[in-house]
Protein backbone atom coordinates (compact mmCIF):
# COMPACT_ATOMS: atom_id res chain seq x y z
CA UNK A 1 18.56 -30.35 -32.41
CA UNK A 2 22.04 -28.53 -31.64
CA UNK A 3 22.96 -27.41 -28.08
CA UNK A 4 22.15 -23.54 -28.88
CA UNK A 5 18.69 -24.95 -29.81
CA UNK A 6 18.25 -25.38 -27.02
CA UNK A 7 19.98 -22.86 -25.06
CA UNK A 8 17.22 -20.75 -26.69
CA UNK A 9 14.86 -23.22 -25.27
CA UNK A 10 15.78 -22.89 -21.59
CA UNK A 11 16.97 -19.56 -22.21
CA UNK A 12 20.51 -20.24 -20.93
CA UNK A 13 21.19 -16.21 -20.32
CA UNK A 14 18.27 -16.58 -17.71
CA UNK A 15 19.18 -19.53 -16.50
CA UNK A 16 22.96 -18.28 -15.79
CA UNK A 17 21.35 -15.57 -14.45
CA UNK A 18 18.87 -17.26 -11.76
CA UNK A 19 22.33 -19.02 -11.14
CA UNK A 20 24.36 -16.51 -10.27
CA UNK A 21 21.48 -14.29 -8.15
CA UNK A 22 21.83 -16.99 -5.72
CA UNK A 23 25.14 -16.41 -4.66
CA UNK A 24 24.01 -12.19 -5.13
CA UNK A 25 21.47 -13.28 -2.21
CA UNK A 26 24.17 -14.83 -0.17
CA UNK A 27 26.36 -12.31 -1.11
CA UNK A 28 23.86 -9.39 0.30
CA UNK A 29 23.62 -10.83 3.70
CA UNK A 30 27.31 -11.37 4.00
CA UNK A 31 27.29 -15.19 4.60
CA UNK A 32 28.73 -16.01 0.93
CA UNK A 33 32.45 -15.68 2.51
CA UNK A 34 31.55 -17.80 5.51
CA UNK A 35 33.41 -21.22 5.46
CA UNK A 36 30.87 -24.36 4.83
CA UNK A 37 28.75 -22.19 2.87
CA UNK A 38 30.25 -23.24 -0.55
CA UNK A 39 28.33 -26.46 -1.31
CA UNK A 40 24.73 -25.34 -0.05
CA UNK A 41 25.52 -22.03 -2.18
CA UNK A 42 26.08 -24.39 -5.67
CA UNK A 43 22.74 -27.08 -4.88
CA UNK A 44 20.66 -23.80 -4.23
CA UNK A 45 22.18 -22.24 -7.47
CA UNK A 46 21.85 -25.62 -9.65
CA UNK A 47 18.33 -26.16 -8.09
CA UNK A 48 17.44 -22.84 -9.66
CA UNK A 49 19.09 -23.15 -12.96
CA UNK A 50 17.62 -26.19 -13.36
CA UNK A 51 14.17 -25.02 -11.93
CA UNK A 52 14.30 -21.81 -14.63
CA UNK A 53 14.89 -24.14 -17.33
CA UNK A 54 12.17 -26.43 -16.98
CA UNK A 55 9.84 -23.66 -16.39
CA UNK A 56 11.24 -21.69 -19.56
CA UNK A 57 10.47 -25.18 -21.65
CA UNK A 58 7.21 -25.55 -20.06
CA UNK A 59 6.52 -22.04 -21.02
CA UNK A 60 7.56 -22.29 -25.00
CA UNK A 61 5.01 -25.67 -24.55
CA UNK A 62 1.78 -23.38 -23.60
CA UNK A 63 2.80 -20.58 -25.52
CA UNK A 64 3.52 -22.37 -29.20
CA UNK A 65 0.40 -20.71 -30.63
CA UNK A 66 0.99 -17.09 -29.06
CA UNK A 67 4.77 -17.64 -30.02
CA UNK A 68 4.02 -17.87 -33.89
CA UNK A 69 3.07 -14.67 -34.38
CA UNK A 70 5.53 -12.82 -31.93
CA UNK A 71 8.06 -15.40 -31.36
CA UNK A 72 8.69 -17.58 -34.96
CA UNK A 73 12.21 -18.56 -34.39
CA UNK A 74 11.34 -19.79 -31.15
CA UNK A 75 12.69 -23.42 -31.24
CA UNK A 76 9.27 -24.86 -30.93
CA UNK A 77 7.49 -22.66 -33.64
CA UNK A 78 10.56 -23.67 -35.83
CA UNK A 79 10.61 -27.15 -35.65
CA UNK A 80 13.84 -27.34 -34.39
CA UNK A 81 12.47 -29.11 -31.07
CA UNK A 82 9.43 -31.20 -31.16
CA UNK A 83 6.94 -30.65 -28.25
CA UNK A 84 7.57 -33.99 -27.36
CA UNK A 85 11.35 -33.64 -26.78
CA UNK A 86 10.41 -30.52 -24.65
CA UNK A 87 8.17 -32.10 -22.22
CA UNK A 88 11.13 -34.72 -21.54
CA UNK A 89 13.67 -31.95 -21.05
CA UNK A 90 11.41 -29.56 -18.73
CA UNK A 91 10.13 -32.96 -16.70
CA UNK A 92 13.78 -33.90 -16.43
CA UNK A 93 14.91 -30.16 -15.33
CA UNK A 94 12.40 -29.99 -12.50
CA UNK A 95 12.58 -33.23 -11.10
CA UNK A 96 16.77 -32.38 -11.12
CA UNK A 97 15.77 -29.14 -9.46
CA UNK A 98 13.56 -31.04 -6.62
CA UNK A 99 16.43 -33.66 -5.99
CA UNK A 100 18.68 -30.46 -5.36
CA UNK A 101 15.67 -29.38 -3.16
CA UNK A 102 16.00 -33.04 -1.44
CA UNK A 103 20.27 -32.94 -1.15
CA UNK A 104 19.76 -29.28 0.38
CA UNK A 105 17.16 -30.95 3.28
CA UNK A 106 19.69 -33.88 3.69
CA UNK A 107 22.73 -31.89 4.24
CA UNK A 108 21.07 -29.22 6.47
CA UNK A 109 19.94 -31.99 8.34
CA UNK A 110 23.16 -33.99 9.28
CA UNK A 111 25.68 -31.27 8.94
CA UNK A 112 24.23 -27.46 9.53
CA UNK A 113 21.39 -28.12 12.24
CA UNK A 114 17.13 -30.06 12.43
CA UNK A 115 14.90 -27.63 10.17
CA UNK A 116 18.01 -25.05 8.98
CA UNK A 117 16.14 -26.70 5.77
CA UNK A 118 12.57 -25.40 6.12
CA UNK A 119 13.05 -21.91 4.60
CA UNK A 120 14.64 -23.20 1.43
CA UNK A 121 12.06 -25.86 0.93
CA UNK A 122 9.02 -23.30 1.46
CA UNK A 123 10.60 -20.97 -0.91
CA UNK A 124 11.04 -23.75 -3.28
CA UNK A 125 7.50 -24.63 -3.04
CA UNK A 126 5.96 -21.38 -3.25
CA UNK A 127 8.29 -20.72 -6.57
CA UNK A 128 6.34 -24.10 -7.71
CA UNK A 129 2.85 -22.69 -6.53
CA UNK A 130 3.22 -19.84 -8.34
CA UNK A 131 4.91 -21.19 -11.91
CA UNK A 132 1.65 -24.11 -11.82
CA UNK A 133 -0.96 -20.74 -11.35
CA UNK A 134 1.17 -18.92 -13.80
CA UNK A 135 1.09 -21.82 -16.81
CA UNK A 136 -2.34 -24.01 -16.09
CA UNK A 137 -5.99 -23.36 -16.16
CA UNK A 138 -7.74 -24.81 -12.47
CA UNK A 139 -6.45 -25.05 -9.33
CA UNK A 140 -4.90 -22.98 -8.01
CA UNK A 141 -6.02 -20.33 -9.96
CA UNK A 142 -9.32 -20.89 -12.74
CA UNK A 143 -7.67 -18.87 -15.15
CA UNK A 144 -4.32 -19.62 -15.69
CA UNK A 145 -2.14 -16.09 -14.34
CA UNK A 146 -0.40 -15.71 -17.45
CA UNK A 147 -3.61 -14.49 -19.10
CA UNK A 148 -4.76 -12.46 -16.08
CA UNK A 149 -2.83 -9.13 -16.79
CA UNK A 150 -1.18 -7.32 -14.18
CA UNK A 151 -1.73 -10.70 -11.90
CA UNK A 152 0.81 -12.84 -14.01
CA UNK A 153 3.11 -9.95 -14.74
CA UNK A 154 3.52 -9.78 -10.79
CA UNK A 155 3.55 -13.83 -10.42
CA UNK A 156 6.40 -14.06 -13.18
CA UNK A 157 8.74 -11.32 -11.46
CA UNK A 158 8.07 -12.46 -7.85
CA UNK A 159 9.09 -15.85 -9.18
CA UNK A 160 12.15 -14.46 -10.56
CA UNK A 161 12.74 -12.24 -7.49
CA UNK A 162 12.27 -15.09 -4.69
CA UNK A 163 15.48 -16.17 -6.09
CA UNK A 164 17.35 -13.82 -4.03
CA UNK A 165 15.91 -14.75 -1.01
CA UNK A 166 16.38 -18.63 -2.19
CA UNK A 167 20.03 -17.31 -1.78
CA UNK A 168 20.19 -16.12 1.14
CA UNK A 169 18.76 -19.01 2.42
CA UNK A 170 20.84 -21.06 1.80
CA UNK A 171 23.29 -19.13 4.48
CA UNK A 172 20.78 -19.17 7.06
CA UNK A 173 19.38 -15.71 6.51
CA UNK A 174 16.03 -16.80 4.40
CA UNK A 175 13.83 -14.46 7.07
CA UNK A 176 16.01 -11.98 7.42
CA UNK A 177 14.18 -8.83 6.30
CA UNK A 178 17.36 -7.13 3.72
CA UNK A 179 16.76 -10.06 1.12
CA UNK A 180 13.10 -9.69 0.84
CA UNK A 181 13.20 -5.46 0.42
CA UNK A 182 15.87 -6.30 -2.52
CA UNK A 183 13.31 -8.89 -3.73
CA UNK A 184 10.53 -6.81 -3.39
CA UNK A 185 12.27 -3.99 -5.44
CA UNK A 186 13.28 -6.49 -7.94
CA UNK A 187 9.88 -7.70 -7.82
CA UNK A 188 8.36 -4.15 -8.66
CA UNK A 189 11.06 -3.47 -11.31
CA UNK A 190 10.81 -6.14 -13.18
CA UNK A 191 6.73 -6.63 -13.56
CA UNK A 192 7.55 -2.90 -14.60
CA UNK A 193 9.59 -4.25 -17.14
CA UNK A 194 7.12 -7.39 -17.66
CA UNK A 195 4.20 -4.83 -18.38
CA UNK A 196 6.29 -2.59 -21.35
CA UNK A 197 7.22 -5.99 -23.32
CA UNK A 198 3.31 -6.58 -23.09
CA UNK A 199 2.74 -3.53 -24.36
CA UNK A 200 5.15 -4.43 -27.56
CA UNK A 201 3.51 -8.07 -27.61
CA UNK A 202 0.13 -6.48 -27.92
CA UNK A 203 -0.71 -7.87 -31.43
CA UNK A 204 0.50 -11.23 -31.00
CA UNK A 205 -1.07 -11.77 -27.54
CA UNK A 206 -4.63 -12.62 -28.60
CA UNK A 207 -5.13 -14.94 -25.66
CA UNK A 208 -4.25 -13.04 -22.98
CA UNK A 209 -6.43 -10.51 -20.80
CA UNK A 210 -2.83 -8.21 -20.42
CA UNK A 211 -2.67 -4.70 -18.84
CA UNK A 212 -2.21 -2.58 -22.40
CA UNK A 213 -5.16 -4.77 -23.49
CA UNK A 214 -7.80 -3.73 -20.91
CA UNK A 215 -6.60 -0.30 -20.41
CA UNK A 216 -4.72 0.73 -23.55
CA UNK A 217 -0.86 0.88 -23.88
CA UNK A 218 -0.86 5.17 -22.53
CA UNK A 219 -1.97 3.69 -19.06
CA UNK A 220 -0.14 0.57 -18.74
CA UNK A 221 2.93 2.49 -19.35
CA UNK A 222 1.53 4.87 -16.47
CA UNK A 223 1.33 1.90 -14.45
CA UNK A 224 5.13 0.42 -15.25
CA UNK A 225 6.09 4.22 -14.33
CA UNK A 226 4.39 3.77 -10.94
CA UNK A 227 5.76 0.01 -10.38
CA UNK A 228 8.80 1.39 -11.10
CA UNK A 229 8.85 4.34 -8.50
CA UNK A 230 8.02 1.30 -5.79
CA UNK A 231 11.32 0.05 -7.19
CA UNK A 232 12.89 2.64 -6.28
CA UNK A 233 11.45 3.26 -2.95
CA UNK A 234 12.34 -0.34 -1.89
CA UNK A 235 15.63 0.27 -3.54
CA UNK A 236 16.51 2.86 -0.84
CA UNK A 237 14.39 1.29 1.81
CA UNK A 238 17.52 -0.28 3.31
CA UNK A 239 19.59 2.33 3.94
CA UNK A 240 16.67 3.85 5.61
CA UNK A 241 16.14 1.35 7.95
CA UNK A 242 19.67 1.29 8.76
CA UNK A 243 19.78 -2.51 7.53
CA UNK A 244 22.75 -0.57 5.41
CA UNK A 245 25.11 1.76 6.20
CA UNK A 246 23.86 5.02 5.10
CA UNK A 247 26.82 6.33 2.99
CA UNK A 248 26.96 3.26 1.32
CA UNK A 249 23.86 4.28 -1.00
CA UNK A 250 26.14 5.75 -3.39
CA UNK A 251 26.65 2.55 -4.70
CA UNK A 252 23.04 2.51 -6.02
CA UNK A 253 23.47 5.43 -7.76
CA UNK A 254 23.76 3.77 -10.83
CA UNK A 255 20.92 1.66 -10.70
CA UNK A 256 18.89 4.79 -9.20
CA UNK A 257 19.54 7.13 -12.09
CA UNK A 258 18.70 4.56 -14.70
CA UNK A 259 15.73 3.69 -13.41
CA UNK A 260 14.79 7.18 -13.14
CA UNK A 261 15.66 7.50 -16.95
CA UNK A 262 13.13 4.87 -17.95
CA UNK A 263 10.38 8.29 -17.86
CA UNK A 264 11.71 9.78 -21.32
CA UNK A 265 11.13 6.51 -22.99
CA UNK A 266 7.81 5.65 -21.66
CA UNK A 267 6.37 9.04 -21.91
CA UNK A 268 7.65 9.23 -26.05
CA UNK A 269 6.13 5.19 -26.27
CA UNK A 270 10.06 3.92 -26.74
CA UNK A 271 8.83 0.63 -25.19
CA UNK A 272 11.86 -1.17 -26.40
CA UNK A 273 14.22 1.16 -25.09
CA UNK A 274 12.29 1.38 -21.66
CA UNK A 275 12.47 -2.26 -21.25
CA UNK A 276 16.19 -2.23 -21.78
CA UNK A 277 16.83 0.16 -19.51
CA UNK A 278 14.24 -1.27 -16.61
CA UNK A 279 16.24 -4.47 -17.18
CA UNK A 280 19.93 -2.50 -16.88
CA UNK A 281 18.31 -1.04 -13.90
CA UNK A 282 17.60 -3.83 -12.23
CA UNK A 283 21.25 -5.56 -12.99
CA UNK A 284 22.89 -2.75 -11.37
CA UNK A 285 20.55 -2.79 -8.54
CA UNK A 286 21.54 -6.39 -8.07
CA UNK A 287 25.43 -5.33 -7.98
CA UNK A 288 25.06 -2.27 -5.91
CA UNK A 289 23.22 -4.64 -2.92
CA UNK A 290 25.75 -6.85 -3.59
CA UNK A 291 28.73 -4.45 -3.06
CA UNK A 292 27.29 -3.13 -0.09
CA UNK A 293 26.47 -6.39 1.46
CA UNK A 294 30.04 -7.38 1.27
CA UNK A 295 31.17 -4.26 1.88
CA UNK A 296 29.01 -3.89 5.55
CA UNK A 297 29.63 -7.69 6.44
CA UNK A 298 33.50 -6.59 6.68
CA UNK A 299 32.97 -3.92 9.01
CA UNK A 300 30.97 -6.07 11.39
């Protein structure tokens, strides 16, 4: 059991990721440069990294069987981690992430101002309500999401996307109505993106009800292609609304033109080349809010 065993396990990339879209939240709303901001920033950041893993383990755990046939050098499937060593690490990993959770509440408390804490602990808890509904059979849900279709692809991106709004929370700005349009689009992109890679998992996913399965993989592309236009629509929203400086929207250019690019793919069935490109979308949708939240915070 090496380290990169598991890195694959928690899937470090994400987990990096999830890490550094919580300063991207802060970031959008301008309160990442804001003096006292530094140490909420890293416990919101570690809580998620630490959240993502322990889901990601959790998730190899329920999905051994499914995993063999599209996923053998998972580190499960392998043999490289027993089950049992898994369930430690993702046990460990949340209960890190919920002392983070506890730390953030403490600190808010005797240093920012009463309840500054309540938005990061009900975003915390919904990202919990939704990974339990996602992963196990019962309450909340009968049927675990995961094997509902379009239901868990939605549940598994808004988990992801809540992030951003985790982040700007933890500057004060958890209700402020930017983070949650750039969540919403990064919701929409990415169960985009979640329904393609079902579509390439069709054969191995024999216990799942997914989209491509109940409707064939033409239409769920036709749906990704419509998830995707929200995307984009949300991606704009902003500027809009004037939550943005208009002009600034040239710095989404990038992330606007390759999401519009993901068509040729989908249309031809190049679902490996659409997800890689709903994915680069969505990175450079991340950086262009980013830009222009930092950017609009120093004019005002």
């Amino acid at each position: 059991m090496g380290v990169q065993e598991w890195l694959t396990l928690a899937r470090g990339v994400n987990v990096v990721m999830g890490a550094v879209t919580v300063g991207l939240g802060a970031l959008i709303v301008g309160g990442a440069s804001q003096s006292g901001n530094e140490l909420p920033i890293a416990l919101h950041a570690l809580s998620v990294a630490s959240f993502m893993a322990g889901w990601n383990a959790l998730n190899d755990i329920k999905d051994i069987e499914v995993d063999k046939v599209n996923k053998p050098n998972r580190p499960l499937v392998s043999g490289a981690i027993t089950i049992d060593s898994a369930k430690k690490f993702s046990i460990s990993m949340m209960t890190l992430s919920a002392i983070c959770l506890g730390i953030i509440v403490w600190h808010a408390e005797n240093y920012v101002g009463e309840a500054e804490w309540l938005d990061s602990a009900a975003i915390w808890l919904l990202a919990l309500f939704l990974m339990v509904a996602y992963e196990f059979d019962g309450l909340p849900s009968k049927v675990c999401l995961k094997r509902r279709g379009l239901l868990g692809n939605l549940a598994v991106s808004g988990l992801i996307a809540v992030v951003i709004v985790f982040g700007a929370a933890s500057v004060g700005h958890g209700t402020d109505i930017l983070p949650w349009i750039v969540a919403i689009c990064a919701m929409m992109i990415g169960t985009a993106r979640e329904v393609v890679k079902d579509v390439e998992d069709l054969a191995g996913d024999t216990d799942r009800e997914t989209l491509p399965k109940k409707i064939g993989p033409a239409a769920a592309r036709s749906w990704a292609w419509v998830l995707a236009l929200i995307g984009f629509v949300a991606m704009a929203m902003p500027f809009g609304l004037d939550l943005l400086p208009k002009g600034l929207v040239v710095l989404m250019l990038p992330a606007m033109l390759t999401l519009l690019a993901t068509k040729p793919p989908l249309a031809k069935g190049e679902d490996t080349k659409a997800s890689k490109l709903l994915k680069r979308s969505l990175m450079l949708g991340l950086v262009g809010f980013t830009a222009t939240g930092i950017y609009a915070s120093g004019l005002s």
